[in-house]
C-alpha atoms as a PDB file:
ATOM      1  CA  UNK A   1     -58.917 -51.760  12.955  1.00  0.00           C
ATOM      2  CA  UNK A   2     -56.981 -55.269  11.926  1.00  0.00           C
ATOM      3  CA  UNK A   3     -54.626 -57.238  12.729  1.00  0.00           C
ATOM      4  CA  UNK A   4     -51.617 -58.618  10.715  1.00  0.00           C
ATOM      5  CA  UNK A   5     -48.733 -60.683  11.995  1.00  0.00           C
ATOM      6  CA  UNK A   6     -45.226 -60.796  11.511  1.00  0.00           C
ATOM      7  CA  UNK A   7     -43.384 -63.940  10.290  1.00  0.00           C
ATOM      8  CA  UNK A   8     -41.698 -64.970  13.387  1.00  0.00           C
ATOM      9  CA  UNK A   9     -45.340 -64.636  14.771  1.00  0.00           C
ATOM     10  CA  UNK A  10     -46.559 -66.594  11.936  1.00  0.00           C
ATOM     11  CA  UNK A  11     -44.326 -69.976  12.951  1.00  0.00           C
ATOM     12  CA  UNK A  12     -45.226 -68.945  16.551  1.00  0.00           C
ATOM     13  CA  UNK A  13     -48.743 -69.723  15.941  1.00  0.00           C
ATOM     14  CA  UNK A  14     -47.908 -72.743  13.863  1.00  0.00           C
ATOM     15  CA  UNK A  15     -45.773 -74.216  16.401  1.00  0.00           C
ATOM     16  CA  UNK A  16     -48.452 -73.467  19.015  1.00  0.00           C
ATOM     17  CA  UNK A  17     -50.702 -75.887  16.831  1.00  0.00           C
ATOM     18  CA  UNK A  18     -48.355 -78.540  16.050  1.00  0.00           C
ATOM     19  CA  UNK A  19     -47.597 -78.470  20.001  1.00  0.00           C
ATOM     20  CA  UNK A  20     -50.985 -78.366  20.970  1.00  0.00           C
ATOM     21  CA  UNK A  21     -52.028 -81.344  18.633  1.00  0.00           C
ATOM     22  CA  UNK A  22     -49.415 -83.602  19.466  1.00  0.00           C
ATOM     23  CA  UNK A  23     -50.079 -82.675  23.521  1.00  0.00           C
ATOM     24  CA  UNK A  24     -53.671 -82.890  22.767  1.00  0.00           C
ATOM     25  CA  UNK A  25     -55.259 -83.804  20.125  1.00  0.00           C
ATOM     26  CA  UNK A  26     -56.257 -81.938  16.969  1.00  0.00           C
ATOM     27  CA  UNK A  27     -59.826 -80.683  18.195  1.00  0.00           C
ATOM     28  CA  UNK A  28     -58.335 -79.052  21.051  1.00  0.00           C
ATOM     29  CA  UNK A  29     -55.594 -77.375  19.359  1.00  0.00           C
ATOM     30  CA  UNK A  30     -58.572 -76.141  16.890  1.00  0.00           C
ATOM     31  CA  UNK A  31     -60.075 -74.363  19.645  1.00  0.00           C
ATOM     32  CA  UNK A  32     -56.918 -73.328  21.346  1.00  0.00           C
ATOM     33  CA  UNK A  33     -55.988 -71.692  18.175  1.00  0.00           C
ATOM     34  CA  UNK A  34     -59.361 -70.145  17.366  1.00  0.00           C
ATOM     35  CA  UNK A  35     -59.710 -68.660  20.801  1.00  0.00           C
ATOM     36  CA  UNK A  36     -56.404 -66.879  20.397  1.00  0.00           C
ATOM     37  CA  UNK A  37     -57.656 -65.555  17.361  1.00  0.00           C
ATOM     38  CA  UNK A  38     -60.601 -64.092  18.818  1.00  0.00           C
ATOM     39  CA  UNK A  39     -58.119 -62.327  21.023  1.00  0.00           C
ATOM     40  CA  UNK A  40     -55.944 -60.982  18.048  1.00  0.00           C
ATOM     41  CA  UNK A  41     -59.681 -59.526  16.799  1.00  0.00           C
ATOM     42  CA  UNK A  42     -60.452 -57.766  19.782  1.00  0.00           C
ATOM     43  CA  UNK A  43     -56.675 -56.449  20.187  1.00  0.00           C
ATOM     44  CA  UNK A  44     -57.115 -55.381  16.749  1.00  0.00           C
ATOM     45  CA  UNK A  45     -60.439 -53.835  17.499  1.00  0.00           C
ATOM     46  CA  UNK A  46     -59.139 -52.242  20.955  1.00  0.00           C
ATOM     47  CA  UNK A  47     -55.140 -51.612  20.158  1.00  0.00           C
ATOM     48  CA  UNK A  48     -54.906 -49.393  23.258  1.00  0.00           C
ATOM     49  CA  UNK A  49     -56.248 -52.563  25.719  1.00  0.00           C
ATOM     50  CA  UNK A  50     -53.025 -53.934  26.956  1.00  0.00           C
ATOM     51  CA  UNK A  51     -49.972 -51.609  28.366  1.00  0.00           C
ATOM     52  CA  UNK A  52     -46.878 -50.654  26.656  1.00  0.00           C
ATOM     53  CA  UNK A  53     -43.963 -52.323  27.658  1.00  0.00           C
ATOM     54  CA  UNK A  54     -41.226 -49.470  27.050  1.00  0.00           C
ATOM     55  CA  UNK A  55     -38.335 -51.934  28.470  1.00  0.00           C
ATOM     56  CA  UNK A  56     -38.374 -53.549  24.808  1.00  0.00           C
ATOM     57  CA  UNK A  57     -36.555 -52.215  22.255  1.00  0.00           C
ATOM     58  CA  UNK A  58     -38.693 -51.166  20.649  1.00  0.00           C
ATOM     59  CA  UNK A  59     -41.986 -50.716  23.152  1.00  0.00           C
ATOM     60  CA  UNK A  60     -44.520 -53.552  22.684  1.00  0.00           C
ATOM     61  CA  UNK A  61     -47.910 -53.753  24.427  1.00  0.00           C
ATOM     62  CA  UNK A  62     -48.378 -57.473  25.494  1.00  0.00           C
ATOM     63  CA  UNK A  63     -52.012 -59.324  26.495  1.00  0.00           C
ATOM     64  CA  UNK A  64     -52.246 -62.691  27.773  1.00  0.00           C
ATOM     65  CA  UNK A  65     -54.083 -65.333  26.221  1.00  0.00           C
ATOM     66  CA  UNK A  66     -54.025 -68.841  28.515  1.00  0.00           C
ATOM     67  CA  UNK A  67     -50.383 -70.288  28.359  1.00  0.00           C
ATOM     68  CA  UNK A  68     -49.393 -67.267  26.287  1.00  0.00           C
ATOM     69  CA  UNK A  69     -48.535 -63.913  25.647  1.00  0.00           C
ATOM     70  CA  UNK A  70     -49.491 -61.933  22.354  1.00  0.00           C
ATOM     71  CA  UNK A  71     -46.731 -59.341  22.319  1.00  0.00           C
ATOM     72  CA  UNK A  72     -47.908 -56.708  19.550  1.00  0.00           C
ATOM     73  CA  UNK A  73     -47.779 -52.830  18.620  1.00  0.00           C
ATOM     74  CA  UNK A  74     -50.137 -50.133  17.042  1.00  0.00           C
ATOM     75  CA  UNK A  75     -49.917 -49.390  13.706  1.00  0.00           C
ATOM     76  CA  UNK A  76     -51.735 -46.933  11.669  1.00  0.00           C
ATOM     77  CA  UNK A  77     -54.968 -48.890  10.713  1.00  0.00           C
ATOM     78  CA  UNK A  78     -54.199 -51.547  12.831  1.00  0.00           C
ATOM     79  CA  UNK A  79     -52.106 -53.424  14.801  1.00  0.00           C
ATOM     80  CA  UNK A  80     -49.087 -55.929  14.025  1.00  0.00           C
ATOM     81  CA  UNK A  81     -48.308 -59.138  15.962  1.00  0.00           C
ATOM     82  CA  UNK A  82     -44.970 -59.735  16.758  1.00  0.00           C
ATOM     83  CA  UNK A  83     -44.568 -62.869  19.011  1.00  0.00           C
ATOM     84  CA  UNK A  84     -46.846 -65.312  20.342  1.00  0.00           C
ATOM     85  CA  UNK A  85     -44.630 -66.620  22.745  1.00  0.00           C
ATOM     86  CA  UNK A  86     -45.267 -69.223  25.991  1.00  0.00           C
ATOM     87  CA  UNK A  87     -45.408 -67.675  29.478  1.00  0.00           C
ATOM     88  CA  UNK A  88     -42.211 -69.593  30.033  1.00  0.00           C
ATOM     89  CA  UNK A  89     -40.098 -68.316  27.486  1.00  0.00           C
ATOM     90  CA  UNK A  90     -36.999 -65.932  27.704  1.00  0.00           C
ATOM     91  CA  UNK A  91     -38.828 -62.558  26.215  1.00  0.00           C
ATOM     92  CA  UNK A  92     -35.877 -60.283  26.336  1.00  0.00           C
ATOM     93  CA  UNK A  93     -33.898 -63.064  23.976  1.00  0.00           C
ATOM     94  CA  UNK A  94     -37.204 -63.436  21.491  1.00  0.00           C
ATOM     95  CA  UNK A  95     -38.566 -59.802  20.904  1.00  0.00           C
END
């Protein structure tokens, strides 16, 4: 299976980096970025790993990775990422 990502998860990720630079320097943001990644790989590889979360609208399984949360579903062949959102952020008002 795969993984593709949607374009609100697109700037998500981008704003992660920019974020991450600025806080903490490029190389760090590097790793930060290619560790969540990883985890997109795996969730790709293992859809079923994290728990739906049927109070969305629509359901979404979510998985944690550090400050964040990857909020995704399964798709045939695959999976697609929604959000990558920070563990502080309002969820109901960004999904």
């Amino acid at each position: 299976m795969s993984y593709k990502t949607t374009r609100k998860a697109d700037q998500d990720i981008i704003d992660v980096y920019v974020y991450g630079a600025g806080a903490f320097g490029v190389e760090q943001a590097e790793r930060y970025l290619e560790g969540m990644v990883s985890v997109f790989e795996l969730l790709g590889e293992n859809p079923y790993l994290a728990r739906e979360r049927s109070e969305f609208d629509p359901p979404v399984r979510v998985h944690p990775y550090r400050s964040h949360t990857i909020a995704y579903i399964v798709r045939d062949g695959g999976i697609l990422i929604i959000r990558v959102l920070h563990g502080r952020q309002d969820w109901e008002r960004n999904l």
